[in-house]
Protein backbone atom coordinates (compact mmCIF):
# COMPACT_ATOMS: atom_id res chain seq x y z
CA UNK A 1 3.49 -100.38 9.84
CA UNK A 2 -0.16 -99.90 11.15
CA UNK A 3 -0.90 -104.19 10.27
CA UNK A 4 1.89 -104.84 12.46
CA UNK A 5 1.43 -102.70 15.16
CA UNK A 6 -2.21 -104.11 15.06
CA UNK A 7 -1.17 -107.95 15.25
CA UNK A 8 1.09 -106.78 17.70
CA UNK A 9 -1.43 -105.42 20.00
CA UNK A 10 -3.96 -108.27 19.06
CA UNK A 11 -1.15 -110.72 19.97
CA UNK A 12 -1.15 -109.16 23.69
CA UNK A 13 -4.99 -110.00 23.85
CA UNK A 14 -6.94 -107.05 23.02
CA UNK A 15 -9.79 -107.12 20.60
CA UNK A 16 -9.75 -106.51 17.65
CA UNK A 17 -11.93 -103.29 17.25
CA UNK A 18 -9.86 -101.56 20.54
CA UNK A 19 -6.38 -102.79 18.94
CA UNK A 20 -7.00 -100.90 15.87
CA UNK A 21 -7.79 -98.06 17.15
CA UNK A 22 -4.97 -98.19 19.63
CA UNK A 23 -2.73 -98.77 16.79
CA UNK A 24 -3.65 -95.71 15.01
CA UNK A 25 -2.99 -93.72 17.97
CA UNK A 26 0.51 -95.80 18.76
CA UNK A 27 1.63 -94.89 15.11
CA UNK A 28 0.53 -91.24 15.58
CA UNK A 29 2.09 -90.51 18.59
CA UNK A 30 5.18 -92.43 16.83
CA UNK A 31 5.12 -90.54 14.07
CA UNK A 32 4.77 -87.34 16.08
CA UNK A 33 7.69 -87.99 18.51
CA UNK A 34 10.04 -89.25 15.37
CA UNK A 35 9.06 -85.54 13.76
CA UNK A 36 10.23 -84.16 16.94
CA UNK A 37 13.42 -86.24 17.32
CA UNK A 38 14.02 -85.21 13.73
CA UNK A 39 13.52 -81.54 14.36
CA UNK A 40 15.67 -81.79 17.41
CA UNK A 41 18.46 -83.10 15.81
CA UNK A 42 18.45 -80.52 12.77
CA UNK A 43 17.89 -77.42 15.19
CA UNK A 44 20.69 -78.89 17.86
CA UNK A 45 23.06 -79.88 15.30
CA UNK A 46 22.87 -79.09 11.60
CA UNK A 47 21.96 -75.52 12.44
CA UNK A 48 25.02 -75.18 14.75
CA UNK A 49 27.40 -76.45 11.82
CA UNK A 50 24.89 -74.04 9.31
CA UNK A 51 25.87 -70.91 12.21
CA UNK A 52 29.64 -71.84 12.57
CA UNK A 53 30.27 -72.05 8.95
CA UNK A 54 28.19 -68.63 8.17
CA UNK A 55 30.41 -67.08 10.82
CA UNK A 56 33.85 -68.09 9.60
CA UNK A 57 33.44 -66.86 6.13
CA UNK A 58 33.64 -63.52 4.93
CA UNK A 59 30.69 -63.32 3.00
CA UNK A 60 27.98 -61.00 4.45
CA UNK A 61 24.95 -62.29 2.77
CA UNK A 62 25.17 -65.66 4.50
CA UNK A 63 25.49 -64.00 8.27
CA UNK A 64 22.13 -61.81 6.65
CA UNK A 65 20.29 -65.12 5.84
CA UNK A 66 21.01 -66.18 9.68
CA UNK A 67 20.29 -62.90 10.77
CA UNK A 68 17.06 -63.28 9.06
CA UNK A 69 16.49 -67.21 10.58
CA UNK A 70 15.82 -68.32 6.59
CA UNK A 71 17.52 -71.42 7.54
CA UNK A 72 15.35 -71.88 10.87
CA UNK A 73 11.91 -71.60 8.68
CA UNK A 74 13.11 -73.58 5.90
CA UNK A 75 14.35 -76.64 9.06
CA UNK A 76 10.48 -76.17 10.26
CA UNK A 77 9.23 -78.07 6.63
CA UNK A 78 11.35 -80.89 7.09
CA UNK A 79 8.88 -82.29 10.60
CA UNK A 80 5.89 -81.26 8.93
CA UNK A 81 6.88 -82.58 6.05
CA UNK A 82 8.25 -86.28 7.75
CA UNK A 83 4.51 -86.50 9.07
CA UNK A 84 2.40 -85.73 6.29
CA UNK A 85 4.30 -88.99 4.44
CA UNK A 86 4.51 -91.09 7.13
CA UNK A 87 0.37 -90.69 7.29
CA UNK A 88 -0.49 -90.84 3.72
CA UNK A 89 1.67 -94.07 3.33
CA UNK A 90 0.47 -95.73 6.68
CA UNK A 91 -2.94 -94.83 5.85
CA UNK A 92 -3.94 -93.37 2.72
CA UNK A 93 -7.12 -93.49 2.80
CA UNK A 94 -8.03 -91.96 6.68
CA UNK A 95 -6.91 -88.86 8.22
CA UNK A 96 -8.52 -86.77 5.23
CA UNK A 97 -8.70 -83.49 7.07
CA UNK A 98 -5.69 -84.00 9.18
CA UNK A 99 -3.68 -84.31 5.74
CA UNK A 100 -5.49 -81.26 4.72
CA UNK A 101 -4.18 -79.51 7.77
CA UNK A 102 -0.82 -80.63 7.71
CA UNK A 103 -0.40 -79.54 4.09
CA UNK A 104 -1.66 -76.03 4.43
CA UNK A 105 0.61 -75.60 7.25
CA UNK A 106 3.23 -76.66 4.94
CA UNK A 107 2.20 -74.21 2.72
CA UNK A 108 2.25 -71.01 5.33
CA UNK A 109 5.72 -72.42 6.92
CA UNK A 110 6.82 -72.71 3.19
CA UNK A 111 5.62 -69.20 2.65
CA UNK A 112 7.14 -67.41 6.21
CA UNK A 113 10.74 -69.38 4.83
CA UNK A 114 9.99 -67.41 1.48
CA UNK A 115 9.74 -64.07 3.45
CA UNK A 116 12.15 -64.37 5.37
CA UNK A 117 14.78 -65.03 2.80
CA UNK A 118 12.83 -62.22 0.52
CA UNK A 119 13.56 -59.82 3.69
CA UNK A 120 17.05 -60.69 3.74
CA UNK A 121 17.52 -60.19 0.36
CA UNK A 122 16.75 -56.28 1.48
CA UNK A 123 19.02 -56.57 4.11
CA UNK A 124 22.00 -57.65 1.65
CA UNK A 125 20.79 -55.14 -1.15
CA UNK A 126 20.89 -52.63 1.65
CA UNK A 127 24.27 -53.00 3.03
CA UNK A 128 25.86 -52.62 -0.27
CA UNK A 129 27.52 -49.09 -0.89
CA UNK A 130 24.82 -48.09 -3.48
CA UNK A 131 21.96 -49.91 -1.64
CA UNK A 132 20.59 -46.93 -0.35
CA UNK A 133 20.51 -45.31 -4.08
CA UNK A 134 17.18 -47.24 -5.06
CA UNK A 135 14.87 -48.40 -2.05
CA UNK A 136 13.63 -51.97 -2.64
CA UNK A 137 12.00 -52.50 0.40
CA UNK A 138 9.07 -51.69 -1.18
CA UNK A 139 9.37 -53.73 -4.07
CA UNK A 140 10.07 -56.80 -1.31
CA UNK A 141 6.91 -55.78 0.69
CA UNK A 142 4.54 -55.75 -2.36
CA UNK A 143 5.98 -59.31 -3.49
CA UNK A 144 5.49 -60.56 0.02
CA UNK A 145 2.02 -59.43 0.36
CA UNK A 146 1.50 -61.17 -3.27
CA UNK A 147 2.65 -64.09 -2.36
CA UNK A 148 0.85 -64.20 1.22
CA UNK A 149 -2.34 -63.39 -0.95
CA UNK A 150 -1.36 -66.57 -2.95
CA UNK A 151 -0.70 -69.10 0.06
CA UNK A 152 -4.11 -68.31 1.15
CA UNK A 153 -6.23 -68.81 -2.03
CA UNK A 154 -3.70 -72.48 -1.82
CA UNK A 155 -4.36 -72.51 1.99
CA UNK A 156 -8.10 -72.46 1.48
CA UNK A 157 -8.31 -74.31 -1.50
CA UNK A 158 -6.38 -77.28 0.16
CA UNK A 159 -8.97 -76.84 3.32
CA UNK A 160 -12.05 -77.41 1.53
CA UNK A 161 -10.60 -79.47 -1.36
CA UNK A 162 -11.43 -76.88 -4.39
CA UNK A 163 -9.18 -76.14 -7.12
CA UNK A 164 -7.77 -72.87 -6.39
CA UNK A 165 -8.21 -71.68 -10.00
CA UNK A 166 -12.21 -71.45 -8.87
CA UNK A 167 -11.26 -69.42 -6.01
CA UNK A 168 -8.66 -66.78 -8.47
CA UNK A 169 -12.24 -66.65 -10.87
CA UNK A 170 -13.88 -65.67 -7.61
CA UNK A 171 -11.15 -63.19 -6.55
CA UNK A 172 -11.76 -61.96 -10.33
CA UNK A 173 -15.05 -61.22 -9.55
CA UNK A 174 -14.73 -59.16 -6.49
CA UNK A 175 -12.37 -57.12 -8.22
CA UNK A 176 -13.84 -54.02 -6.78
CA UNK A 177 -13.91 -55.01 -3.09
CA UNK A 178 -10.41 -56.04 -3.61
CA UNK A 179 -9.05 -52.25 -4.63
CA UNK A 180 -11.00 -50.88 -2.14
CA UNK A 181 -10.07 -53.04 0.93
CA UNK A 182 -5.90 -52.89 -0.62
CA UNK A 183 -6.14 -49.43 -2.12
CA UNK A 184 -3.71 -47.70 0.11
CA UNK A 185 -1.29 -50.69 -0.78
CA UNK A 186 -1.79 -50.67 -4.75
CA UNK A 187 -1.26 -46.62 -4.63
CA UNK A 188 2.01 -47.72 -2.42
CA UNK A 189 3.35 -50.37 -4.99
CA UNK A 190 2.73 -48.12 -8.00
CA UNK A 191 4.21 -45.28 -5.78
CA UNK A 192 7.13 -47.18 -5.03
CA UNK A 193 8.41 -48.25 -8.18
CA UNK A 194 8.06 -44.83 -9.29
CA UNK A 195 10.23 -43.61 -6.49
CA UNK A 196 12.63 -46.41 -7.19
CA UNK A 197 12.58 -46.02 -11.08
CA UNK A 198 12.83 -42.25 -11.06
CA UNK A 199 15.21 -41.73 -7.67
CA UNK A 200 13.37 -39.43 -6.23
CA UNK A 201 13.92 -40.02 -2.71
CA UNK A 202 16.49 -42.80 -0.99
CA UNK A 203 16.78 -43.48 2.83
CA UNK A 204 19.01 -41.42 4.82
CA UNK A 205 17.54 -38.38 2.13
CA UNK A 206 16.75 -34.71 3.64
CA UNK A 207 13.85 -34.27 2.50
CA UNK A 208 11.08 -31.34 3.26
CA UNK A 209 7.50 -31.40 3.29
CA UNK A 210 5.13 -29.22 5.38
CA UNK A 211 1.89 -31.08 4.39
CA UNK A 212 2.73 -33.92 6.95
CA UNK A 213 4.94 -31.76 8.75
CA UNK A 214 8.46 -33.42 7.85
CA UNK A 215 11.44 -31.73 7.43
CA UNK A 216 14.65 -34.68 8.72
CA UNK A 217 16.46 -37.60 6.94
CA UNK A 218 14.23 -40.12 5.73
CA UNK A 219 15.09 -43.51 8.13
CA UNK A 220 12.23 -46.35 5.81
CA UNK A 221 10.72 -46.14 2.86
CA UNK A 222 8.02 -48.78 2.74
CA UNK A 223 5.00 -50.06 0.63
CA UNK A 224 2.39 -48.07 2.49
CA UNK A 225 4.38 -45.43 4.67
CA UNK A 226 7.83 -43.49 4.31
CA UNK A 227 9.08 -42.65 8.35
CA UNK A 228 11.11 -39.16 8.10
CA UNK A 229 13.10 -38.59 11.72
CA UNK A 230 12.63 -34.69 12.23
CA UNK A 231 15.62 -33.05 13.67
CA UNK A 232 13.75 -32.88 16.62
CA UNK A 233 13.67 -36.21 16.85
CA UNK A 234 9.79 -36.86 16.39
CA UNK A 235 9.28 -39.41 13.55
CA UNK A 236 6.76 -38.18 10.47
CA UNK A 237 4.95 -40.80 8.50
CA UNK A 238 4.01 -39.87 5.17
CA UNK A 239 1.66 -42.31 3.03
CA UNK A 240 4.31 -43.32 0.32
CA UNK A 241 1.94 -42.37 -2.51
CA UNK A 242 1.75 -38.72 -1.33
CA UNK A 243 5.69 -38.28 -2.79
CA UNK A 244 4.18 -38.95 -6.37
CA UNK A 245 0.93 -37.00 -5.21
CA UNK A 246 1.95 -33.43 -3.81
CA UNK A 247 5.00 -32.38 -3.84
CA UNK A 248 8.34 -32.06 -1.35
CA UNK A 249 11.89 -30.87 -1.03
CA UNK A 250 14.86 -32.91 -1.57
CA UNK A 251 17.98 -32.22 0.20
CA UNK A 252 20.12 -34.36 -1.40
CA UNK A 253 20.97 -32.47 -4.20
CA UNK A 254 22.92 -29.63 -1.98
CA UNK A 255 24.53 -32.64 0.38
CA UNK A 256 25.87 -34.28 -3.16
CA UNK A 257 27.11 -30.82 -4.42
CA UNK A 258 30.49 -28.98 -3.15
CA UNK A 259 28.35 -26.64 -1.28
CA UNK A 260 25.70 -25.23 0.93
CA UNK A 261 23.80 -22.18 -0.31
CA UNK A 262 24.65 -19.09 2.11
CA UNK A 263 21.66 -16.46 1.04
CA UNK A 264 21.14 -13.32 3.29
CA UNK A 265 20.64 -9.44 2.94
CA UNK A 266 21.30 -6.79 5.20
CA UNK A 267 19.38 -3.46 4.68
CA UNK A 268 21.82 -0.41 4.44
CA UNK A 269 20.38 3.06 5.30
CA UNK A 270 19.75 4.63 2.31
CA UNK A 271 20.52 8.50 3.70
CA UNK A 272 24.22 6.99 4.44
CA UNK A 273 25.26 6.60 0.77
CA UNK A 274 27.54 8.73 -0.27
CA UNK A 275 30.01 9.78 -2.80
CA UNK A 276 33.64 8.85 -1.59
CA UNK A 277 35.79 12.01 -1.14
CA UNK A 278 39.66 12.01 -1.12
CA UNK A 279 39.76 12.07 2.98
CA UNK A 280 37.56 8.91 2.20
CA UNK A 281 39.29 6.83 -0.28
CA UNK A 282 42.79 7.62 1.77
CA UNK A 283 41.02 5.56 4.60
CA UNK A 284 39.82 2.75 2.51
CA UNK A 285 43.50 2.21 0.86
CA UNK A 286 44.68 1.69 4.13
CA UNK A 287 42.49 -1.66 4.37
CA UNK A 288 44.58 -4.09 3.23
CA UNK A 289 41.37 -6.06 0.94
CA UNK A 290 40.69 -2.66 -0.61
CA UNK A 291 44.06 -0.96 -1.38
CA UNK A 292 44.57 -2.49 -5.05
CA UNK A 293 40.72 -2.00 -5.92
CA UNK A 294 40.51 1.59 -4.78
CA UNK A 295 43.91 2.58 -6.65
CA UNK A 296 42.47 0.42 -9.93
CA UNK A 297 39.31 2.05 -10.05
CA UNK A 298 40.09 5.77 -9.52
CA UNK A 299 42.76 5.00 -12.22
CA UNK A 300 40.14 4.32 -14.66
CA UNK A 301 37.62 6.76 -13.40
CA UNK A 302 40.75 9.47 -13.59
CA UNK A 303 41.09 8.17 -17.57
CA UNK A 304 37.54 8.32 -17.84
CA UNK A 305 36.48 11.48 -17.16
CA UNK A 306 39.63 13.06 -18.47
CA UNK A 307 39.35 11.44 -22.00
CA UNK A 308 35.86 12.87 -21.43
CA UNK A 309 36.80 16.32 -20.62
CA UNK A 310 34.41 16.60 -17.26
CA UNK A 311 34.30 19.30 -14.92
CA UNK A 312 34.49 17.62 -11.93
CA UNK A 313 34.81 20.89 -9.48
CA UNK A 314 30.90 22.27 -10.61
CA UNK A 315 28.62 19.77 -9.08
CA UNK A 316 29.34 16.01 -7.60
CA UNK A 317 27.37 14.39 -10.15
CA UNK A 318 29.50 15.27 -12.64
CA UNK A 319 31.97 12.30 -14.21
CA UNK A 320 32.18 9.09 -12.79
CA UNK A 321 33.02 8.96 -9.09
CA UNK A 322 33.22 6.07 -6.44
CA UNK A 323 30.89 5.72 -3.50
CA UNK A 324 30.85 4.25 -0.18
CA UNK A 325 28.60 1.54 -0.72
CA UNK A 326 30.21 0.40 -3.97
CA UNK A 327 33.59 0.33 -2.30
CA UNK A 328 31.32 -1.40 0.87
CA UNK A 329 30.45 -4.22 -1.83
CA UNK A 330 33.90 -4.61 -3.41
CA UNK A 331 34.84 -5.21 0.19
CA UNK A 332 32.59 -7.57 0.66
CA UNK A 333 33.92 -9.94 -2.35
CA UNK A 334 36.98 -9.61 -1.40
CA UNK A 335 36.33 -10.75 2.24
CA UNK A 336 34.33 -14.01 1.10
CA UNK A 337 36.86 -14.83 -1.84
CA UNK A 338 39.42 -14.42 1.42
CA UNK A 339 37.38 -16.43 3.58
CA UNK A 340 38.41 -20.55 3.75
CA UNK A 341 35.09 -21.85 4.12
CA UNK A 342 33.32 -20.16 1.12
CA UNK A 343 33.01 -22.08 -2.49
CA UNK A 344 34.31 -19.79 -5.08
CA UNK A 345 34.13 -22.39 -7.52
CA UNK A 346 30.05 -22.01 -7.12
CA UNK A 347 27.45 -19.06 -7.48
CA UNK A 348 29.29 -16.41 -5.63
CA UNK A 349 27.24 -13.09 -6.04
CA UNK A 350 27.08 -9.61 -3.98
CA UNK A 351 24.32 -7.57 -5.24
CA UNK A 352 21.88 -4.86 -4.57
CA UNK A 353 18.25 -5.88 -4.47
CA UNK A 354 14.77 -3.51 -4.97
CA UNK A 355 14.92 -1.00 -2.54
CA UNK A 356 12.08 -1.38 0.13
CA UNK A 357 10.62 1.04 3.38
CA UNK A 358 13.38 -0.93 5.24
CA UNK A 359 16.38 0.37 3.28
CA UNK A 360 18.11 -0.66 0.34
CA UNK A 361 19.09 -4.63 0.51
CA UNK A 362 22.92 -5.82 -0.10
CA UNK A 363 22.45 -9.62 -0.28
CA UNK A 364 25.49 -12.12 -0.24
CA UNK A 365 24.80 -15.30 -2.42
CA UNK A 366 27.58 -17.59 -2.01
CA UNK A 367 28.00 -21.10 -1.33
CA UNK A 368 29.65 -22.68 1.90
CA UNK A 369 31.91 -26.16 1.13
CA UNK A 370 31.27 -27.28 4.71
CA UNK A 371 27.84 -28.50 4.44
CA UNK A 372 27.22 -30.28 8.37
CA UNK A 373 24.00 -27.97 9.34
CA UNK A 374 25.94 -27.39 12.60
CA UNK A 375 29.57 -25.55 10.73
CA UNK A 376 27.29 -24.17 8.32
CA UNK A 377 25.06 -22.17 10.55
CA UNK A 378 28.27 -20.99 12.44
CA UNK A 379 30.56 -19.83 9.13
CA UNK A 380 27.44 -17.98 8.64
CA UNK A 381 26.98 -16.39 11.46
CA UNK A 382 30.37 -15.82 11.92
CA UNK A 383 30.50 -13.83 8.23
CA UNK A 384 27.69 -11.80 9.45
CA UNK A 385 28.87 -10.93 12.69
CA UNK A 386 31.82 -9.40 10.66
CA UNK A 387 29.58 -8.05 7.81
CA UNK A 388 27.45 -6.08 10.50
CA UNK A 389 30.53 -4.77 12.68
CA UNK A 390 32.48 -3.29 8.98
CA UNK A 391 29.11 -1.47 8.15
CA UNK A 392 30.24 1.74 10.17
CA UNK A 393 34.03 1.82 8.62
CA UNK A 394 32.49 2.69 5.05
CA UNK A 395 30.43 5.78 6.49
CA UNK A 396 26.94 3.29 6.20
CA UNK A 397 24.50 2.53 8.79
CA UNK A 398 22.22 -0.92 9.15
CA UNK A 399 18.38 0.00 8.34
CA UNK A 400 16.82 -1.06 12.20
CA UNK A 401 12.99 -0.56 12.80
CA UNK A 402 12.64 2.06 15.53
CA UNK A 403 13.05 0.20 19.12
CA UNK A 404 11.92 1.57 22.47
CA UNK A 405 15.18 2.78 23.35
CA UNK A 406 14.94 5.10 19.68
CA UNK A 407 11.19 6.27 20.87
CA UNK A 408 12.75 7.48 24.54
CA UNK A 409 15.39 9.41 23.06
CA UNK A 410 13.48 11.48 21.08
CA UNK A 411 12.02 12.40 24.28
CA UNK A 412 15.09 13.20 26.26
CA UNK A 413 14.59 9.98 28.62
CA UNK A 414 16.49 7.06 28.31
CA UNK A 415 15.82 3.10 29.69
């Protein structure tokens, strides 16, 4: 091709030394342009058809490979690749460097098509029902940053015409510059195939951890960072090796369970606890929740202390007899096993706790079955509300540190 674009020329009358060098630069910008022409054919047509067939089909991984433009990169080899040959077989033995050039961009076009297919593989893997079970994005990232770390040992050894096995014994020897400049990303890589391989945190995981000051769902994990959106909307970004480092909540257990742990206490005046009289226990049968308990257990406290021939009429603390607060916390039970949104298929517990300056703690332990943060809050509040108000109806009073209002009354004033 060059030989007869240079008798061409030389046929038109130049000489010979400016017709060869006009010939090279004919042929280049030939070869350039017919790249070009083929490049604007495959991008104007081929990757049409390429488009319309990914969109008719139902398959989601193809539309993810266009998504990701893996067809687009892999189109870019085909010019680069057109003038590389056309060079080498017009003239093998010039255009040394330019050769070099063209063949390490091949290599880093190669290597962007290789990501970008790699990144839609994470896209695909993602967008399956389980995909957010085991987080491969950072598995992706580490082979991506491998292989970039390959092309440019190739890229470099192509550039200055070494073997690239010289430059991996070099790499070998500055082993320890190596973990110190990519530290962060080894400790992610190791990190991340530990979070992957044990499932210890997924995306779109609540997860809690006051260190970095995140407490949200989890929205990327990556090689180097995991991004946590707080609820109030901030974004936290936690180095991914500090989940296998210190240590953090997890959410996700509760959200997969039937429930959402309800766990308060209300103090109860100690001073109001009382035995239950028969003025007392007439009241409570009139609730409808209590009626069957209160007839049960004065049944059996009746049997009791008869079989045990008490004298109940000398002192109260003789025999067995109910109290306020027990008949309070039967009350209570009855209520949440009543109540729609409460679990009773999980821990359900009503219990006294040690007694404290503040009063004597009743604490509810119970589970909710609507777990949205927004319901929950208000099923609790809304038990509480109720809890608080029934206090009085059982003779008991709420322990409440001494307010202003208490402090003016003692002195005959009010506010």
């Amino acid at each position: 091709m060059l030989e007869m674009i240079q008798k061409l020329l030389g046929s038109l009358g130049m000489a010979e030394a400016v017709a060869d060098k006009a010939a090279i630069a004919v042929l280049m910008a030939l070869v350039v342009l017919g790249a070009y022409l083929v490049y604007w054919v495959l991008r104007n047509y081929l990757l049409k058809i390429i488009h319309k067939v990914t969109a008719k089909t139902a398959n989601k991984w193809d539309d993810a490979l266009m998504e990701a433009q893996v067809f687009h990169r892999f189109l870019r080899l085909i010019p680069l690749t057109f003038v590389s040959l056309c060079i080498d077989r017009a003239m093998p033995d010039s255009f040394v460097l330019l050769k070099r050039i063209l063949f390490a961009l091949i290599i880093f076009v190669g290597v962007r098509a290789v990501e970008a297919f790699l990144n839609a593989v994470a896209d695909i893997y993602r967008a399956e029902p389980d995909g957010h079970r085991k987080p491969i994005r950072p598995i992706i990232q580490s082979l991506i940053i491998i292989l970039y770390l390959l092309a440019g040992i190739f890229i470099i050894s192509v550039l200055i015409n070494k073997s690239p096995w010289n430059l991996f014994g070099l790499l070998g020897g500055l082993t320890a510059v190596t973990m110190l400049v990519f530290k962060d990303t080894i400790l992610g890589f190791v990190a991340g195939i530990q979070l992957g391989a044990y499932d210890m945190v997924r995306e779109g995981d609540w997860i809690e951890m006051p260190k970095y000051g995140a407490d949200g769902d989890v929205i990327e994990v990556t090689v180097n960072t995991v991004k946590v959106r707080n609820w109030d909307k901030t974004i936290s970004t936690i180095p991914t090796y500090a989940l296998i480092s210190d240590s953090f909540k997890n959410w996700r257990g509760m959200d997969e369970s039937g429930g959402r742990r309800i766990k308060r206490s209300i103090c109860i005046d100690m001073n109001t606890v009382q035995f239950a009289d028969e003025a007392m226990l007439e009241r409570f049968r009139k609730m409808e929740m209590l009626k069957e308990y209160v007839d049960k257990m004065q049944q059996e406290i009746d049997s009791d202390n008869a079989k045990k021939e008490i004298d109940l009429s000398a002192t109260t603390v003789n025999g067995r007899r109910q109290t306020n607060l027990g008949i309070f916390r039967a009350y209570l039970v009855e209520y949440l096993r009543s109540h729609p949104k409460i679990h009773t298929g999980m821990t359900f517990l009503v219990r006294h706790l040690q007694p404290t300056p503040q009063g004597l703690p009743i604490e509810i332990y119970v589970f909710s079955s609507d777990k949205a943060w927004a319901n929950y809050e208000a099923i609790q509040a809304d038990i509480f509300d109720h809890v608080i108000a029934a206090i009085p109806e059982f003779g008991l009073r709420v322990f409440q540190q001494p307010s202003g209002t208490d402090v003016a009354a003692l002195g005959g004033k009010s506010l």
